[in-house]
N, C-alpha and C. Protein backbone atom coordinates (compact mmCIF):
# COMPACT_ATOMS: atom_id res chain seq x y z
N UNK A 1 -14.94 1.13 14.19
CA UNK A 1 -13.90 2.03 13.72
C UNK A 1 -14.20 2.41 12.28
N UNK A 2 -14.30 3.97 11.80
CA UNK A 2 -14.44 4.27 10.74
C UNK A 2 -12.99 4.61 9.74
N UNK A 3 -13.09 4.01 8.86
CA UNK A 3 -11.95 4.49 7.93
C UNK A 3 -12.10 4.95 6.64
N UNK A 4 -11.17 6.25 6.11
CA UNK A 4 -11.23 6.83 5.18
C UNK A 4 -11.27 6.34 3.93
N UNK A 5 -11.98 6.41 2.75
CA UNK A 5 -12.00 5.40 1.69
C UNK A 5 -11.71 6.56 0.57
N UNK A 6 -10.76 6.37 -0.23
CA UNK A 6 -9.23 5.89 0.40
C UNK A 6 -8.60 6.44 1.57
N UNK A 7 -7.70 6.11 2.31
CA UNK A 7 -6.57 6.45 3.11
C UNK A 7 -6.16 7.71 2.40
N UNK A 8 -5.48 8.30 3.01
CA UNK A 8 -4.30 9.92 2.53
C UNK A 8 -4.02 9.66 3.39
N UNK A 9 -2.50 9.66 3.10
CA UNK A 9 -1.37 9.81 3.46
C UNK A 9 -1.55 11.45 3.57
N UNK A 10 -0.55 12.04 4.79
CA UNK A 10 -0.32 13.41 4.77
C UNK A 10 0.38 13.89 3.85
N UNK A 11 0.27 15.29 3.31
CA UNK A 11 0.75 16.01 2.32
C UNK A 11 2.18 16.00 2.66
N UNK A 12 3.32 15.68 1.78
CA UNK A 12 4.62 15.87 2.14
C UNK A 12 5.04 16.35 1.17
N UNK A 13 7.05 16.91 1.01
CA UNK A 13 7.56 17.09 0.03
C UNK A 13 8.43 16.52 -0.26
N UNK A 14 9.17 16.87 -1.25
CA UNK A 14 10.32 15.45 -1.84
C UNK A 14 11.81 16.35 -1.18
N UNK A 15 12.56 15.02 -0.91
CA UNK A 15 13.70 15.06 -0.58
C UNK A 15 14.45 15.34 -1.78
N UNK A 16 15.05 16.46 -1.71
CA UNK A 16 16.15 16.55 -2.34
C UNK A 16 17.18 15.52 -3.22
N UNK A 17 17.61 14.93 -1.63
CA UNK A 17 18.47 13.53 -2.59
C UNK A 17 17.56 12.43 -3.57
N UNK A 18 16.41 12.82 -3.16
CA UNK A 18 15.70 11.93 -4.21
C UNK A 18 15.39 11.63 -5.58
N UNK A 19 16.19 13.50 -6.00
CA UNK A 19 15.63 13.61 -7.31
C UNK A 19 17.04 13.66 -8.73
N UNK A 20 17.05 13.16 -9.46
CA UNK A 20 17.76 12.23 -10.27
C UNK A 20 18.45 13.52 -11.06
N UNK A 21 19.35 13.64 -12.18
CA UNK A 21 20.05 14.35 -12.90
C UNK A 21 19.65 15.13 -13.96
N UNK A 22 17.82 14.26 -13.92
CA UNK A 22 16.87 14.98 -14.67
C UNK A 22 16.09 16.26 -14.12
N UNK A 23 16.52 16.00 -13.08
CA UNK A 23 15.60 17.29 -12.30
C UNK A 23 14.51 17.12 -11.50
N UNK A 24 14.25 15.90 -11.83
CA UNK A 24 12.73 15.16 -10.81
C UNK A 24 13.08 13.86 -10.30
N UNK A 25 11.77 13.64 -9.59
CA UNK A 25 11.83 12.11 -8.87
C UNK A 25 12.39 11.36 -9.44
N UNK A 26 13.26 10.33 -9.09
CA UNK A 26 14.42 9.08 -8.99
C UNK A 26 12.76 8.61 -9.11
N UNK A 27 13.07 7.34 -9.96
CA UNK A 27 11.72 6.55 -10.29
C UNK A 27 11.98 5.55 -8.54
N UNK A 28 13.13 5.18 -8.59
CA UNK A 28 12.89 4.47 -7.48
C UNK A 28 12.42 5.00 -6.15
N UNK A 29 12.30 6.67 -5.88
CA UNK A 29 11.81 6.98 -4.53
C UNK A 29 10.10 7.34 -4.59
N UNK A 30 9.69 6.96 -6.22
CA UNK A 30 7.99 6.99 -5.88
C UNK A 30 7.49 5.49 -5.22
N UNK A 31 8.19 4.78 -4.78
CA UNK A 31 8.30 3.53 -4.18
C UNK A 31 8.58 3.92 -2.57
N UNK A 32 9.78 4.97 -2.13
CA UNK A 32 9.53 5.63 -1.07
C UNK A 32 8.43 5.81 -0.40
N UNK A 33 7.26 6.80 -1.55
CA UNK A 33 6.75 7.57 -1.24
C UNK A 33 5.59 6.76 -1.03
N UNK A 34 5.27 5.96 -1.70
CA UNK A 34 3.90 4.56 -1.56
C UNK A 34 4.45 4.11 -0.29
N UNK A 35 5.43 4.01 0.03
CA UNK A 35 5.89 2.50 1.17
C UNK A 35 5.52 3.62 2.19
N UNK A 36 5.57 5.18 2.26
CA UNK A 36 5.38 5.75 3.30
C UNK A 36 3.61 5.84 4.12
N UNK A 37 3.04 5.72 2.66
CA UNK A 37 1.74 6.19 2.54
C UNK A 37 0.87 4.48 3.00
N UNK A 38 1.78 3.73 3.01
CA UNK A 38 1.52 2.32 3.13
C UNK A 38 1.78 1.93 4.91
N UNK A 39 2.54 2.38 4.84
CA UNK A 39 3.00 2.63 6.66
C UNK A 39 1.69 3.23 7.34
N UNK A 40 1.85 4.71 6.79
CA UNK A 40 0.29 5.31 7.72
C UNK A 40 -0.76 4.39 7.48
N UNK A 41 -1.48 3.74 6.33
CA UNK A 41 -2.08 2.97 6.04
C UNK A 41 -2.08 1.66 7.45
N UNK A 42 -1.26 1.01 7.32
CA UNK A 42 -0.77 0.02 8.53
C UNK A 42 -1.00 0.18 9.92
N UNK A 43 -0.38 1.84 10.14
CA UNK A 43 -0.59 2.82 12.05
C UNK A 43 -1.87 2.95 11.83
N UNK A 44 -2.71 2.87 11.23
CA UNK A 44 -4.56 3.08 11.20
C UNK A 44 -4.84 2.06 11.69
N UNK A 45 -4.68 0.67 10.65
CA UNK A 45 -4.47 -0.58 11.00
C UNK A 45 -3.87 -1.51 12.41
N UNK A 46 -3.28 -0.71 13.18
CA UNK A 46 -2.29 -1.19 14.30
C UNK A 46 -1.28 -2.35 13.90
N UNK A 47 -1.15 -2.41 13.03
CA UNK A 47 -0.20 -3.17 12.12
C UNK A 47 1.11 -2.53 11.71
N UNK A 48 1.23 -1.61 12.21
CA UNK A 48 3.06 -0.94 12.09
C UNK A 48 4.07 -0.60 12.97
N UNK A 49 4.84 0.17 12.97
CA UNK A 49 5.73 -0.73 13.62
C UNK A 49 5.86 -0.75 14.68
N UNK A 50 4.94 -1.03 15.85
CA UNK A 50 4.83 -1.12 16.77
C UNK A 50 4.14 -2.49 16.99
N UNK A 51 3.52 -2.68 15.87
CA UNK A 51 2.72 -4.56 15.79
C UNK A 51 4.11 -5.51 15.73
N UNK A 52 5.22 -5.16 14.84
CA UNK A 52 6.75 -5.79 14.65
C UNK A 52 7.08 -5.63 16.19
N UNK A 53 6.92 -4.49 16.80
CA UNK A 53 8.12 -4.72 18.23
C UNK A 53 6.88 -5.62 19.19
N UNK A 54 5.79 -5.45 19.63
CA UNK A 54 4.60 -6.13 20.12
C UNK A 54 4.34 -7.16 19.68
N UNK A 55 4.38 -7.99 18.95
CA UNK A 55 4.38 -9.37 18.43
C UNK A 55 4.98 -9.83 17.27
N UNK A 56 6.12 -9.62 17.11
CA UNK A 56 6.89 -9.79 16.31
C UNK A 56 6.20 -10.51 14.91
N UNK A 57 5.65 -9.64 14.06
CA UNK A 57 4.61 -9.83 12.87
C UNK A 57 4.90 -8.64 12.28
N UNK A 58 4.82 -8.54 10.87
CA UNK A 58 4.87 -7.56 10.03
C UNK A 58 4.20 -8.03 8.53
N UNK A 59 4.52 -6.71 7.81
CA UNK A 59 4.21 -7.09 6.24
C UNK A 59 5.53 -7.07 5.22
N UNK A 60 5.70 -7.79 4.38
CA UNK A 60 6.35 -7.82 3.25
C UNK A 60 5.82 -7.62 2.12
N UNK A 61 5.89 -6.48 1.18
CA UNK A 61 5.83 -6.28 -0.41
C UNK A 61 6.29 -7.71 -1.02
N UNK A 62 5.79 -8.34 -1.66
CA UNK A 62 6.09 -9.65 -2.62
C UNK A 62 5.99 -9.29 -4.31
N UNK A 63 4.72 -8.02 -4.60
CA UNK A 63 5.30 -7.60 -5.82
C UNK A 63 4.49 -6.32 -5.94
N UNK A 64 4.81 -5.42 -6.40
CA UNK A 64 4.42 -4.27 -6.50
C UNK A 64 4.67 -3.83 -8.41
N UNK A 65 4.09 -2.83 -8.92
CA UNK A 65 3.93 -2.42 -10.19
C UNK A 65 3.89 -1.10 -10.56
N UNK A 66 4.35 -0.39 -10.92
CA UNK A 66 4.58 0.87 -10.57
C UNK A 66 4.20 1.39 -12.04
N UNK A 67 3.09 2.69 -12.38
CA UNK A 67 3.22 3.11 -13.87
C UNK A 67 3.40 4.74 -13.30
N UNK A 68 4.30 5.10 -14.38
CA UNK A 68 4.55 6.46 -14.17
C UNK A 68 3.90 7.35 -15.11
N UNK A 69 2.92 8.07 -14.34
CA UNK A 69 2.01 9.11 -15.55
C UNK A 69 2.60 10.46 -15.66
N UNK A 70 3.41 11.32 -14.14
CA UNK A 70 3.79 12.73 -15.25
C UNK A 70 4.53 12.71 -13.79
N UNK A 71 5.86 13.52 -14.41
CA UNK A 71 7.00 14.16 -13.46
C UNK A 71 6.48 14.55 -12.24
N UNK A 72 7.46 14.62 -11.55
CA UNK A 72 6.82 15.47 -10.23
C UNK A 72 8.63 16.06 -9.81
N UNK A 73 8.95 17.22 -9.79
CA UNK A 73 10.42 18.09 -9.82
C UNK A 73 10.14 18.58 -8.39
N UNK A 74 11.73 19.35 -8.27
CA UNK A 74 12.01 19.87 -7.13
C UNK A 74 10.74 20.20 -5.97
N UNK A 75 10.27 21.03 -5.99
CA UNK A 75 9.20 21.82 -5.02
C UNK A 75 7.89 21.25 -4.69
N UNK A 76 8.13 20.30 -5.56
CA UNK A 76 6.40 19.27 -5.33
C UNK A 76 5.70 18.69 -3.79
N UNK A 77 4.49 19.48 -3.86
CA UNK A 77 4.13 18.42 -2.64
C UNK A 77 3.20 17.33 -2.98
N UNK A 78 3.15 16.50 -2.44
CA UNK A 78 2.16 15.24 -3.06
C UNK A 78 2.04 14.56 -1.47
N UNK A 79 0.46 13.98 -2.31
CA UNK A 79 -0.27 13.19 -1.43
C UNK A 79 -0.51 11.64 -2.02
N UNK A 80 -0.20 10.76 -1.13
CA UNK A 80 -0.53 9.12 -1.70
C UNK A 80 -1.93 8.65 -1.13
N UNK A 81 -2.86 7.72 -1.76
CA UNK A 81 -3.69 7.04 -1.29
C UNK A 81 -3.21 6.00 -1.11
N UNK A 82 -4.52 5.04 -0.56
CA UNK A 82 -3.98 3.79 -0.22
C UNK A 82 -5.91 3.02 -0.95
N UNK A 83 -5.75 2.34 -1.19
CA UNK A 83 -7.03 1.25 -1.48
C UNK A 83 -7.03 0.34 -1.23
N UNK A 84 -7.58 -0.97 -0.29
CA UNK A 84 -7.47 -2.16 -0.16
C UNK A 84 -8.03 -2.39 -1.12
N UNK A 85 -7.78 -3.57 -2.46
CA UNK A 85 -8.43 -4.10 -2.92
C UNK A 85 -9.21 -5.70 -2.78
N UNK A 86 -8.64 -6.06 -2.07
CA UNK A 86 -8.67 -7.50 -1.99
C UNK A 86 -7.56 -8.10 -0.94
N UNK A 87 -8.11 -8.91 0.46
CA UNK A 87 -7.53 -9.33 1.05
C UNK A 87 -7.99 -10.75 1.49
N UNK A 88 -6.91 -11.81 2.59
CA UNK A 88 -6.88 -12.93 2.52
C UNK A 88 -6.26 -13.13 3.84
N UNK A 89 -6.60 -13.84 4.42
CA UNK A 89 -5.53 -13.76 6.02
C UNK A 89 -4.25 -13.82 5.84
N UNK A 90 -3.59 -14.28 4.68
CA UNK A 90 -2.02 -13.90 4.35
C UNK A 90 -1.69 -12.53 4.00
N UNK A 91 -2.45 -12.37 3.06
CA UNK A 91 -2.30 -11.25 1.74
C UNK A 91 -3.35 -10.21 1.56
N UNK A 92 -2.57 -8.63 1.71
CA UNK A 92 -3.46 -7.54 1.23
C UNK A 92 -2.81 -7.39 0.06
N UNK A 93 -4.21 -6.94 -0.71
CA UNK A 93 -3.79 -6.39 -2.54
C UNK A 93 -3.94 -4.91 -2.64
N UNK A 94 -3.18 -3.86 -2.72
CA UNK A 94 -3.10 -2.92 -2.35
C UNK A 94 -3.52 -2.03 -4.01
N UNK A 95 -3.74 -0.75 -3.83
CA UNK A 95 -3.79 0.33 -5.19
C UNK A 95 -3.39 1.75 -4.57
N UNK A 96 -2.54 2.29 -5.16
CA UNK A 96 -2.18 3.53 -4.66
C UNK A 96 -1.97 4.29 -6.07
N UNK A 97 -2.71 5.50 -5.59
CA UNK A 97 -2.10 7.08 -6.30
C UNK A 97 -1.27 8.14 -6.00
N UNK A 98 -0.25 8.56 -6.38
CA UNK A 98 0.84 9.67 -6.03
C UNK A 98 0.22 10.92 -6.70
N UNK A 99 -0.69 11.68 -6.16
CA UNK A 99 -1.27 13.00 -6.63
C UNK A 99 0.03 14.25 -6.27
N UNK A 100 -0.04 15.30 -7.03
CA UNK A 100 0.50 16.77 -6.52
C UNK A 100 -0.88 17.23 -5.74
N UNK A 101 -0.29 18.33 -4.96
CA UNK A 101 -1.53 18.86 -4.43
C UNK A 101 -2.21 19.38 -4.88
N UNK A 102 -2.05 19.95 -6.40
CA UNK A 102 -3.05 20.73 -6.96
C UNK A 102 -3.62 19.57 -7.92
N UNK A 103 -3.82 18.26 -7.45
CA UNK A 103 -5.18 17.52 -7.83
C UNK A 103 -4.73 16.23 -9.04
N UNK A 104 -3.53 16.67 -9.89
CA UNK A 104 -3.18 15.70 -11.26
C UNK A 104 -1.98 14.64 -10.71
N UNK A 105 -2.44 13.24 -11.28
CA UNK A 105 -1.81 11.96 -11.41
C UNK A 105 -0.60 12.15 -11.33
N UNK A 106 0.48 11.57 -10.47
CA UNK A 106 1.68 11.95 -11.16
C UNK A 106 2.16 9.99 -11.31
N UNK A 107 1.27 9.02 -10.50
CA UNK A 107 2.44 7.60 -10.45
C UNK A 107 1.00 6.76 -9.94
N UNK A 108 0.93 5.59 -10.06
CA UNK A 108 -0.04 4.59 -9.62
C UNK A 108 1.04 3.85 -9.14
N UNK A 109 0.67 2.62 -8.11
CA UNK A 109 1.28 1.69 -7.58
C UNK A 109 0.31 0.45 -7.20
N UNK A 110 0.36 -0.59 -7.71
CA UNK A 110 -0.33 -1.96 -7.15
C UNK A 110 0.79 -3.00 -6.21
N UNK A 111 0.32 -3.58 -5.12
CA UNK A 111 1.49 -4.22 -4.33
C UNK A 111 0.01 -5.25 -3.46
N UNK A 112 1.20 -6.04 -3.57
CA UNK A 112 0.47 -7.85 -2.67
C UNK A 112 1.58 -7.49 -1.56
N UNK A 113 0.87 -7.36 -0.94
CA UNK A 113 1.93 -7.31 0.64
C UNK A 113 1.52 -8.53 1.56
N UNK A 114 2.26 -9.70 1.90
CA UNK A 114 2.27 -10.47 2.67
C UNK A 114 2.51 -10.59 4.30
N UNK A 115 1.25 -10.77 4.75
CA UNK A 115 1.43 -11.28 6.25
C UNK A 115 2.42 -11.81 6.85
N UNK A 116 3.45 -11.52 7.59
CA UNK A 116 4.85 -11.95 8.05
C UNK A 116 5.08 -12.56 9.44
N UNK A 117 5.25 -13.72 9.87
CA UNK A 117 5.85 -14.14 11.34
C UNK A 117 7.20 -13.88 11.55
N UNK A 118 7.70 -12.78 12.19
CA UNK A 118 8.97 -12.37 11.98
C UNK A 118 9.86 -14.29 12.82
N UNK A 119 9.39 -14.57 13.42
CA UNK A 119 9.78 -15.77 14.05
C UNK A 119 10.31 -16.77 13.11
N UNK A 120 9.98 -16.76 11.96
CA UNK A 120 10.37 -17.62 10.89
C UNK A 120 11.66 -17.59 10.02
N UNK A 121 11.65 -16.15 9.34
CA UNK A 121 10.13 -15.57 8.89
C UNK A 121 9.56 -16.16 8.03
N UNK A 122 8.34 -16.39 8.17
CA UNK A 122 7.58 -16.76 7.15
C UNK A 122 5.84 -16.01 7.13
N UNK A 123 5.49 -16.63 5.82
CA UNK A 123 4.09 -16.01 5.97
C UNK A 123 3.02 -16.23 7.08
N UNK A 124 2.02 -16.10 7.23
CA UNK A 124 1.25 -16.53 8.93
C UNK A 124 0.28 -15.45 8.56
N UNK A 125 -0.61 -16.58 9.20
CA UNK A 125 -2.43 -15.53 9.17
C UNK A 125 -2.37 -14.74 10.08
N UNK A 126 -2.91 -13.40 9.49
CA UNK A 126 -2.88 -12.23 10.53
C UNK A 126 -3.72 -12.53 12.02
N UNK A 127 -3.53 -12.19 12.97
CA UNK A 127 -4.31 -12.16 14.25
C UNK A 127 -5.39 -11.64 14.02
N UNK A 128 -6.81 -12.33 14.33
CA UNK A 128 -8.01 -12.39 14.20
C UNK A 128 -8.50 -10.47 14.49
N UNK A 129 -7.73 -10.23 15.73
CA UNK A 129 -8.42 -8.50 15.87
C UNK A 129 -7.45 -7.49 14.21
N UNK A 130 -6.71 -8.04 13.51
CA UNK A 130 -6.01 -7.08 12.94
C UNK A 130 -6.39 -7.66 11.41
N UNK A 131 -6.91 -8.37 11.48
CA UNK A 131 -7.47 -9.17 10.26
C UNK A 131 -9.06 -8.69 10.09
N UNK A 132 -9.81 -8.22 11.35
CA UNK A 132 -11.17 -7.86 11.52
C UNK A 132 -11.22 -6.46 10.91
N UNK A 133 -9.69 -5.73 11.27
CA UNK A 133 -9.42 -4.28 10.86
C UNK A 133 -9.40 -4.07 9.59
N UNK A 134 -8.68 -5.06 8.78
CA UNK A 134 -8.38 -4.66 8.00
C UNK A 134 -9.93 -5.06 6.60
N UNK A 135 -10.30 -6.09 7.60
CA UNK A 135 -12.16 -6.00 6.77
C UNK A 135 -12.58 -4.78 6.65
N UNK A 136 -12.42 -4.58 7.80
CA UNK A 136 -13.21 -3.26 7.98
C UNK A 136 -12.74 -2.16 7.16
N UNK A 137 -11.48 -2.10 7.02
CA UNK A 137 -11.15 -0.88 6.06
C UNK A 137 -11.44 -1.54 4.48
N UNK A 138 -11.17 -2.54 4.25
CA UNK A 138 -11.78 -3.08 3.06
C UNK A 138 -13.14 -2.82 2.76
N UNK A 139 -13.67 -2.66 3.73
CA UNK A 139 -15.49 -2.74 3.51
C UNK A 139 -15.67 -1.09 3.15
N UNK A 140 -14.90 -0.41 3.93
CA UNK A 140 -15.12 1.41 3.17
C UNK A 140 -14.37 1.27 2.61
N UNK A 141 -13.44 0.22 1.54
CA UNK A 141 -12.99 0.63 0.26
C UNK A 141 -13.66 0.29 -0.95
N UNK A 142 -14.41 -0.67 -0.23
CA UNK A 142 -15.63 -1.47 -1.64
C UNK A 142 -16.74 -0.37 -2.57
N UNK A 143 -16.52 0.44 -1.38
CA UNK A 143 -17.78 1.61 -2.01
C UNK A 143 -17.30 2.40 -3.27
N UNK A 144 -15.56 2.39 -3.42
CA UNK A 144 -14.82 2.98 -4.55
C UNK A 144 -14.65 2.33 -5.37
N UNK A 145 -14.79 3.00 -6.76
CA UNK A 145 -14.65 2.12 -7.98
C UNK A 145 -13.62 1.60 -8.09
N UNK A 146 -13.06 0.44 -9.11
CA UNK A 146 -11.97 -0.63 -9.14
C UNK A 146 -11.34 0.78 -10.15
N UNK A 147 -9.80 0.74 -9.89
CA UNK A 147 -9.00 1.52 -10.58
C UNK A 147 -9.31 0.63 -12.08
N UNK A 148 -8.97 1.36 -12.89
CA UNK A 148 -9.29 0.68 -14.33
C UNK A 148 -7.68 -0.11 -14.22
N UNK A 149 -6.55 0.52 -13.88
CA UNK A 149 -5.20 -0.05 -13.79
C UNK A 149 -4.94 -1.23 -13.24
N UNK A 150 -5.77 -1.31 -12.23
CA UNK A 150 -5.50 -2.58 -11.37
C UNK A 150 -5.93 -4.06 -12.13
N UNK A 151 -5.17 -4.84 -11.27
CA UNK A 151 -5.47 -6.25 -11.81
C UNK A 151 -4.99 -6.82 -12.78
N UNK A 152 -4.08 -5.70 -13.50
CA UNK A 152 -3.25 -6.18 -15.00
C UNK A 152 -2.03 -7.58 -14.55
N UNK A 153 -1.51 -7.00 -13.58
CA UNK A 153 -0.79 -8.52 -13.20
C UNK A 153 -0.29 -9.02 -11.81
N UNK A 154 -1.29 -8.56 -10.78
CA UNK A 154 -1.31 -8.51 -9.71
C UNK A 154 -2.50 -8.93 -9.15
N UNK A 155 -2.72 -10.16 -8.05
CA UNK A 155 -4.17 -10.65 -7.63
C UNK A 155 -4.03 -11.24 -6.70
N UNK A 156 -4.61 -11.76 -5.92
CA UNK A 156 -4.74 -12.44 -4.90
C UNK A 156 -5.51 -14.19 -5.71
N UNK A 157 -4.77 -15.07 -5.82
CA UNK A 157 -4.95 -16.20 -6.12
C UNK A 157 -5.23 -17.19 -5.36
N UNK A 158 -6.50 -17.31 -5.57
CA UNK A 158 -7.04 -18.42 -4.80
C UNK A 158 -7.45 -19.94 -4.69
N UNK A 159 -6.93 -20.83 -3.67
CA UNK A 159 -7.12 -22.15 -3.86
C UNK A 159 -8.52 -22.00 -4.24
N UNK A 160 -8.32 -23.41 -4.81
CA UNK A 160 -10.21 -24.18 -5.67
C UNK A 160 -10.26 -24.94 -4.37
N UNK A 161 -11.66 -25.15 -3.99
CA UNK A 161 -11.86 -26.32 -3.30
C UNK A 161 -11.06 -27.20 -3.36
N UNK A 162 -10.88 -27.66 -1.87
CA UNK A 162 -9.73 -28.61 -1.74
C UNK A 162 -8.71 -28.90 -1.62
N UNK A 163 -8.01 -27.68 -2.33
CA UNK A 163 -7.03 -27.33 -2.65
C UNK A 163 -6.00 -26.41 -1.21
N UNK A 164 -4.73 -26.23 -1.61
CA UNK A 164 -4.61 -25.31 -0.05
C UNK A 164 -3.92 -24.02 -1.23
N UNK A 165 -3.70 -23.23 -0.01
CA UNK A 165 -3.17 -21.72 -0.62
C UNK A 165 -1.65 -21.24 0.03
């Protein structure tokens, strides 16, 4: 299976109710707009929400980071990426960009999204075929450079020998 390095999300536009008294995006719906672009990300993956109704497993955001580089108002269409940076049979480390369509930055997003046993819930190693997937999309993300943004306070932390995780 080949995957896009990065992911795009399809071109969409902003909801109306989304946008604040200033005239543009509610800071909280560029979090929308990642979680959407994070979803398609996942339906590539077979990890959405059809993996929750089929084996009751999902992902949880545990922390995400959001920097805001330039407005995005009424009429905007924008596109999100997605980047695996680093994953773990619990934990994907995610990097996303909120572009307009005509090409300029408008929001970055970093997020540790955790492997979920809805049965618990608790955390739980992904199933070996959806864990192979998501190598695989990791492996056409390795070929892209590390965002200079990333990693400021977000990582995938790993036991030392011996140790558990």
């Amino acid at each position: 299976m080949l995957f896009d390095a990065p992911v795009i999300a399809p071109a969409r536009g902003l909801d109306p109710a989304w946008l604040d008294y200033n005239g543009h995006l509610n800071m909280a719906y560029y979090n929308v707009v990642f979680d959407k672009a994070v979803d398609h990300a996942f339906e590539l993956l077979g990890c959405g929400a059809g993996y929750l109704a089929a084996r009751s497993m999902s992902f949880f955001t545990a922390e995400s980071h959001v920097c805001y580089l330039r407005e995005l108002k009424r009429d905007a269409l924008v596109t999100a990426s997605v980047q695996i940076l680093d994953f773990d049979a619990k934990r994907v480390h995610l990097f996303q960009e909120l572009r307009h369509v005509d090409g300029w930055l408008s929001a970055t997003s970093e997020t540790l999204a955790l492997h979920i046993d809805m049965k618990g819930p608790k955390v739980a190693p992904m199933p070996d075929d959806i864990l192979a997937k998501v190598s695989q999309m990791a492996s056409a993300h390795d070929a892209l450079p590390r965002p200079v943004q990333a990693g400021r306070s977000i990582g995938i932390k790993r036991a030392q020998p011996g140790g558990t995780d």
